[in-house]
Structure formats: C-alpha cells, structure tokens
Protein backbone atom coordinates (compact mmCIF):
# COMPACT_ATOMS: atom_id res chain seq x y z
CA UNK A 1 62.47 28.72 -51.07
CA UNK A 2 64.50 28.10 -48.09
CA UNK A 3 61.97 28.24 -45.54
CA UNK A 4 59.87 26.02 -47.71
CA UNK A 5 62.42 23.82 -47.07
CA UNK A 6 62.68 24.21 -43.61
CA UNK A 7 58.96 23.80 -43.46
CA UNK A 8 59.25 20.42 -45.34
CA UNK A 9 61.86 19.36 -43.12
CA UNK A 10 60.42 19.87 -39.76
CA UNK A 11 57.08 18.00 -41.23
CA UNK A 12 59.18 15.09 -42.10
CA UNK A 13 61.06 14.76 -38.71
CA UNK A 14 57.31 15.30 -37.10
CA UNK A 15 56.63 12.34 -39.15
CA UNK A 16 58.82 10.15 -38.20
CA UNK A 17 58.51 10.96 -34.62
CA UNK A 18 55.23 10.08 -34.83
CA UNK A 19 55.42 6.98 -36.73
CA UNK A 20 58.52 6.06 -34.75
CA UNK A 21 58.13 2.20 -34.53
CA UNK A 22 59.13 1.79 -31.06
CA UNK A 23 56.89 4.41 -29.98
CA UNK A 24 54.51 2.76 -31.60
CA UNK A 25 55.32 -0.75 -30.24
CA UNK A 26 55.41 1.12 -26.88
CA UNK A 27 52.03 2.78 -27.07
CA UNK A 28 50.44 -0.45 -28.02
CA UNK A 29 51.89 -2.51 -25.47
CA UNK A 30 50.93 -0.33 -22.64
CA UNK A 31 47.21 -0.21 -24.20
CA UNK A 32 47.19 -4.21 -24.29
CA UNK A 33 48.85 -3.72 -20.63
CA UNK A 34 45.89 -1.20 -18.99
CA UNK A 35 43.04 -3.62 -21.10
CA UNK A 36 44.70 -6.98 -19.38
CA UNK A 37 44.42 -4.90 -15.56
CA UNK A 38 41.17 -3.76 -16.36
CA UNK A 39 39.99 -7.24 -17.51
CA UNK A 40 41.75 -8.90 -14.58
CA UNK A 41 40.30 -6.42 -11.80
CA UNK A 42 36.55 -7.07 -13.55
CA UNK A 43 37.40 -10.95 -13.27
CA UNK A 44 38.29 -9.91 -9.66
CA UNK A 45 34.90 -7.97 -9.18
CA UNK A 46 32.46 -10.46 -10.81
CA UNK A 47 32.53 -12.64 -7.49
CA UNK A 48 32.03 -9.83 -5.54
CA UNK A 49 29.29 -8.49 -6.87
CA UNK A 50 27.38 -11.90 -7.45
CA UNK A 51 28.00 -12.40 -3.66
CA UNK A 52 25.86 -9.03 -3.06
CA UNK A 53 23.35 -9.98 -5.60
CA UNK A 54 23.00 -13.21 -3.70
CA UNK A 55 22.67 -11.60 -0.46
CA UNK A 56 20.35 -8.66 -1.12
CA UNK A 57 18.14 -11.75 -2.81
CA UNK A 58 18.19 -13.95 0.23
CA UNK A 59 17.45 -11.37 2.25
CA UNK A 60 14.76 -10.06 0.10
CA UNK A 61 13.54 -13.46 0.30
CA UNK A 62 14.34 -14.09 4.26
CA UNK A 63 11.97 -10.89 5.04
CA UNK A 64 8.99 -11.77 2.86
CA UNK A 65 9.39 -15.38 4.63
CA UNK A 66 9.14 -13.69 8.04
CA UNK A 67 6.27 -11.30 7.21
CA UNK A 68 4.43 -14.54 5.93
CA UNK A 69 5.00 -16.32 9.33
CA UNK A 70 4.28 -13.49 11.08
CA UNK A 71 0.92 -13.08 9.23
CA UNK A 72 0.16 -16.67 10.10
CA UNK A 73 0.48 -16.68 13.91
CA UNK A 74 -1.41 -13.63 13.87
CA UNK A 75 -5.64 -14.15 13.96
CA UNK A 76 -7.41 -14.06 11.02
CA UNK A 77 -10.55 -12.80 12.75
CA UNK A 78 -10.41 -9.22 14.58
CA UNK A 79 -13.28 -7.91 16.14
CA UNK A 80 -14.71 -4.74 17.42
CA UNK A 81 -17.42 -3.81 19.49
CA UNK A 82 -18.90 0.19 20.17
CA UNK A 83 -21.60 0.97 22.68
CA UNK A 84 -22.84 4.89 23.02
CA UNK A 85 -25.83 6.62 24.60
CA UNK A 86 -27.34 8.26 21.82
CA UNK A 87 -29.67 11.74 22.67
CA UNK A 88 -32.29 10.38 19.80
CA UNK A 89 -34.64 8.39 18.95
CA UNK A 90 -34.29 4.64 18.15
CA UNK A 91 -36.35 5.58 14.84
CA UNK A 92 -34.42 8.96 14.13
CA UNK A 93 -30.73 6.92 14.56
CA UNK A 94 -32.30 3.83 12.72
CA UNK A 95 -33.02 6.06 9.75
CA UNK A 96 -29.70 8.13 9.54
CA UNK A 97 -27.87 4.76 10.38
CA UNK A 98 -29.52 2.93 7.04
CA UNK A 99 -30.06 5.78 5.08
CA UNK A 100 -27.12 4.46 3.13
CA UNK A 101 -26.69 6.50 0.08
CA UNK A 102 -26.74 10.13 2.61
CA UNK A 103 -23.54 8.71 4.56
CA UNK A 104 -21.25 10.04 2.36
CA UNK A 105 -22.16 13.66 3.88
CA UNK A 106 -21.68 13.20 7.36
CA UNK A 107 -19.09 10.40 7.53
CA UNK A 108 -15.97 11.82 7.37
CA UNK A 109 -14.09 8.99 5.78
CA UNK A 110 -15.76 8.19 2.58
CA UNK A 111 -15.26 9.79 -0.46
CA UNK A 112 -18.16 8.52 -2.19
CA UNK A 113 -20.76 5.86 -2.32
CA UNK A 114 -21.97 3.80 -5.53
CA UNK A 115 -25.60 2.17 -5.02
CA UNK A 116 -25.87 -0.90 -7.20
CA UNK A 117 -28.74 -2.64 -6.43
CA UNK A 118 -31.20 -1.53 -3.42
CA UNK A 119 -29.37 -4.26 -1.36
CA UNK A 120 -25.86 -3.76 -2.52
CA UNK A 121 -23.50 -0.93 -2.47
CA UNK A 122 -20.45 0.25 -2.98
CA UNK A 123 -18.40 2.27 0.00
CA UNK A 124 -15.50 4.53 -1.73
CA UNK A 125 -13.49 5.60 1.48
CA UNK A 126 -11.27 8.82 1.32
CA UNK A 127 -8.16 6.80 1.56
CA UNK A 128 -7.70 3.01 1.07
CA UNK A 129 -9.49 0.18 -0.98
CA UNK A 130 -13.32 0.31 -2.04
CA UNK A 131 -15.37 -2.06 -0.23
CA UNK A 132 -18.60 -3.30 -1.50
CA UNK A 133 -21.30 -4.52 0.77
CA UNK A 134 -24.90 -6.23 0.92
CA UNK A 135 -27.78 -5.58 3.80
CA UNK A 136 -28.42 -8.73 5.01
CA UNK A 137 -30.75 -8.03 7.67
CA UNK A 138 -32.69 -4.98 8.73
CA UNK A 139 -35.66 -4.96 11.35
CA UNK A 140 -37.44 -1.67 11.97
CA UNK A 141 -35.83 0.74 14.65
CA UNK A 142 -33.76 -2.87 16.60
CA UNK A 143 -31.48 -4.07 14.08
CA UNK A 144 -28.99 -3.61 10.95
CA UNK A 145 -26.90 -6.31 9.44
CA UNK A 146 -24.65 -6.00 6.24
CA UNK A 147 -22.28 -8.13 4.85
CA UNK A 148 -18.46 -7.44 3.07
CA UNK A 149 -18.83 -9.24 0.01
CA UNK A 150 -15.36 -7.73 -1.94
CA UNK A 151 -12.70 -7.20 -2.41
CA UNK A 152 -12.05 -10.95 -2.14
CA UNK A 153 -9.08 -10.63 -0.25
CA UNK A 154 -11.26 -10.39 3.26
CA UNK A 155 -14.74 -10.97 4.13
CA UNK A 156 -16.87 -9.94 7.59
CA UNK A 157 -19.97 -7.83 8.28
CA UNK A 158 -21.57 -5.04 10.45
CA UNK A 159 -24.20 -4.86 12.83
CA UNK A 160 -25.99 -2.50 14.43
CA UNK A 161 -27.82 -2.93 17.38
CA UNK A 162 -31.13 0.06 19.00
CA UNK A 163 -32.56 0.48 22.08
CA UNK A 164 -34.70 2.96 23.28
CA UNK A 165 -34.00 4.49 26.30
CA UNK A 166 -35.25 6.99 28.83
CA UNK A 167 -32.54 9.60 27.60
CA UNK A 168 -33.00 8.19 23.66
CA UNK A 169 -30.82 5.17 22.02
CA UNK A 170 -28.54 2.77 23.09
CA UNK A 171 -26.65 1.37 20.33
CA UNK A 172 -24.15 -1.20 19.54
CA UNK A 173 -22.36 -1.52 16.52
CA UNK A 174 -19.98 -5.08 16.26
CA UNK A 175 -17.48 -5.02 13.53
CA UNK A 176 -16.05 -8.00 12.36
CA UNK A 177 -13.48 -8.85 9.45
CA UNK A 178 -11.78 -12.01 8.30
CA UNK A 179 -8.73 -12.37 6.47
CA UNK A 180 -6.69 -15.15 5.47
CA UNK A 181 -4.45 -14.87 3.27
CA UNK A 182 -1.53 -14.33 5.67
CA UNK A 183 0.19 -11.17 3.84
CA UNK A 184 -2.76 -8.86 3.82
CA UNK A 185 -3.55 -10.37 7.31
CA UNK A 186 -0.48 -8.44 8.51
CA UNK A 187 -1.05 -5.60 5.95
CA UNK A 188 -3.97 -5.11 7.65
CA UNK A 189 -2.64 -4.88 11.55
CA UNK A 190 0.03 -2.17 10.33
CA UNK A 191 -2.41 -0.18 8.70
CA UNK A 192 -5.99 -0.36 9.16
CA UNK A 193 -7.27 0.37 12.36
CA UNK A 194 -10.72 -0.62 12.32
CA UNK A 195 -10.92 0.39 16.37
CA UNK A 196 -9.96 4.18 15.12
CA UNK A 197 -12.72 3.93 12.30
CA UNK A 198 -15.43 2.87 14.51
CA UNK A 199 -14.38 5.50 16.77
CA UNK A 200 -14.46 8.01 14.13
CA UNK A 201 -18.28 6.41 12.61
CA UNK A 202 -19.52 7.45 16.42
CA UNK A 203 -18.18 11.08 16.47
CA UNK A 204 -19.76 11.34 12.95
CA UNK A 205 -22.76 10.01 13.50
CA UNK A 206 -23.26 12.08 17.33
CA UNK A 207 -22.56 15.10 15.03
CA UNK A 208 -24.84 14.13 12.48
CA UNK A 209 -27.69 13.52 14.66
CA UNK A 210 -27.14 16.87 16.63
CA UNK A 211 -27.40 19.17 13.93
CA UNK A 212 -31.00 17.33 12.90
C-alpha cells in the first residue's frame, strides 16, 4: 500500500503545481503580453507595407505611362524597301512570288498558310501573330499588290515590283505597316523587325528560284 500512497501523493503535488494559480495568472499574462507586441509591431507594419504597395503601384503605373508616350512620339508608319538582281525570269519570279499557297515550303518563316477565298489568305508565321491578307492588285509578270486586312491592331500592304533584265529580274518589294495604337506601336519596334524579314523573304526566295 505504501507506495500507492506515495504514488497518490506525488500526483497530487503534480497537481497543484500545475494548477498553481499564480502560475497560472503568470502564464496568462505573459500570453496577453507577447499577443499585445505582436499586435502593436503589425499596427507598426501596416504603414509600411501600404507605403510599398503604393509605390510598386505608381511605379507600375509611371512605366506603362512612359511606354505609352514613348509609343506616341514614335511613327506610326514604318517602311521598307528591297531591290535584288534576280538570275530568272520576270515570268518564272512572278509565278513563285504569287504562287501563294507553295510559300510555305520555301519561306523559312511561316509555319503554315490557310487559303480562304482565292483572294484572301491566311499567313501562319513560325513565331508571332497570324496575319491575314487580300491581293489587291496583280498584273502579269510587272506587278503584285496585297493588303493586311487583320489582326486589327495594324494595317499596311506589300508590293512587288518585275523587270526584266539582260541578266533576268529586277525586283522591288516595298513593305509598309501602320500602327496606331501607341502600345503595340512600340511592341512592334522592340520586336518585329520587318527590315530582317524582308531580308530573310530575299535569301528564300534566291534559294527557291535556284534550285528550279
């Protein structure tokens, strides 16, 4: 029995340690102490971190401002113009040149291309948006005009210019696009370079015409 009773006694004095009042009184007062610092150092943080919430808006706000100026002192017409001395025919580069639907096997940067209607078309390009256009002028073995009709963002049009020579063809091919909303105006000088693509349409099309 006795260590029973020891047993029963060291339960009870674990008791009343643990339900000592001021312990308790202590425990909860240094609880209500670290809530009130914690509360107090939030209170503190609150203006702080509105402050950088404020600024990272304005100056979300401050760059799409300057990108918007920026895109409205900038043209909204670019142009481009490519002359080459072509070892073909005026009728065998006419042919190539508006054989629309067989461009997507010798230009290098289209993907695929969608005929719609036998004036209309759609050009897919390997990277970037699709572009649909219309012919809007073709004379025999001289001359090749289409139009951009979408997206709606932009608008412009092609031509293509042949004359025979003692060698074969002299063409020129004038690029010209139009954009102005101010945004994709600037989009458009950062990342489509429509001097590169012309450049690469005249390697493609040299190759092309080589290997007929």
């Amino acid at each position: 029995m006795v260590p029973q009773i020891a047993s029963i006694l060291q339960t009870k004095r674990l008791c009343n340690r643990l339900l000592c009042p001021h312990q308790i009184a202590r425990k909860v007062k240094y609880t209500v102490q670290m809530q009130g610092i914690f509360a107090l150092s939030l209170i503190k943080l609150i203006p702080k971190m509105k402050k950088k919430m404020t600024t990272a808006i304005v100056s979300v706000l401050l760059f799409i401002f300057i990108i918007f100026v920026v895109g409205l002192l900038l043209p909204p017409k670019r142009e481009f113009v490519k002359q080459a001395e072509l070892r073909s025919s005026p009728q065998k580069v006419f042919e190539v040149v508006t054989d629309i639907k067989s461009q997507v096997s010798w230009r290098s940067d289209l993907k695929e291309i969608r005929i719609i209607d036998e004036r209309t078309w759609m050009e897919i390009p390997s990277k970037g948006t699709p572009i649909v256009c219309r012919m809007k002028q073709k004379v025999e073995n001289k001359l090749f005009e289409i139009e951009i009709i979408e997206p709606k963002n932009f608008s412009g049009y092609w031509i293509g210019t042949f004359e025979e020579t003692k060698s074969g063809t002299n063409v020129t091919f004038k690029e010209v696009v139009e954009i102005q909303n101010p945004v994709f105006r600037i989009l458009s000088w950062l990342f489509f370079d429509l001097n590169k693509t012309m450049d690469n349409y005249l390697i493609n099309l040299k190759s092309k015409l080589e290997k007929s």
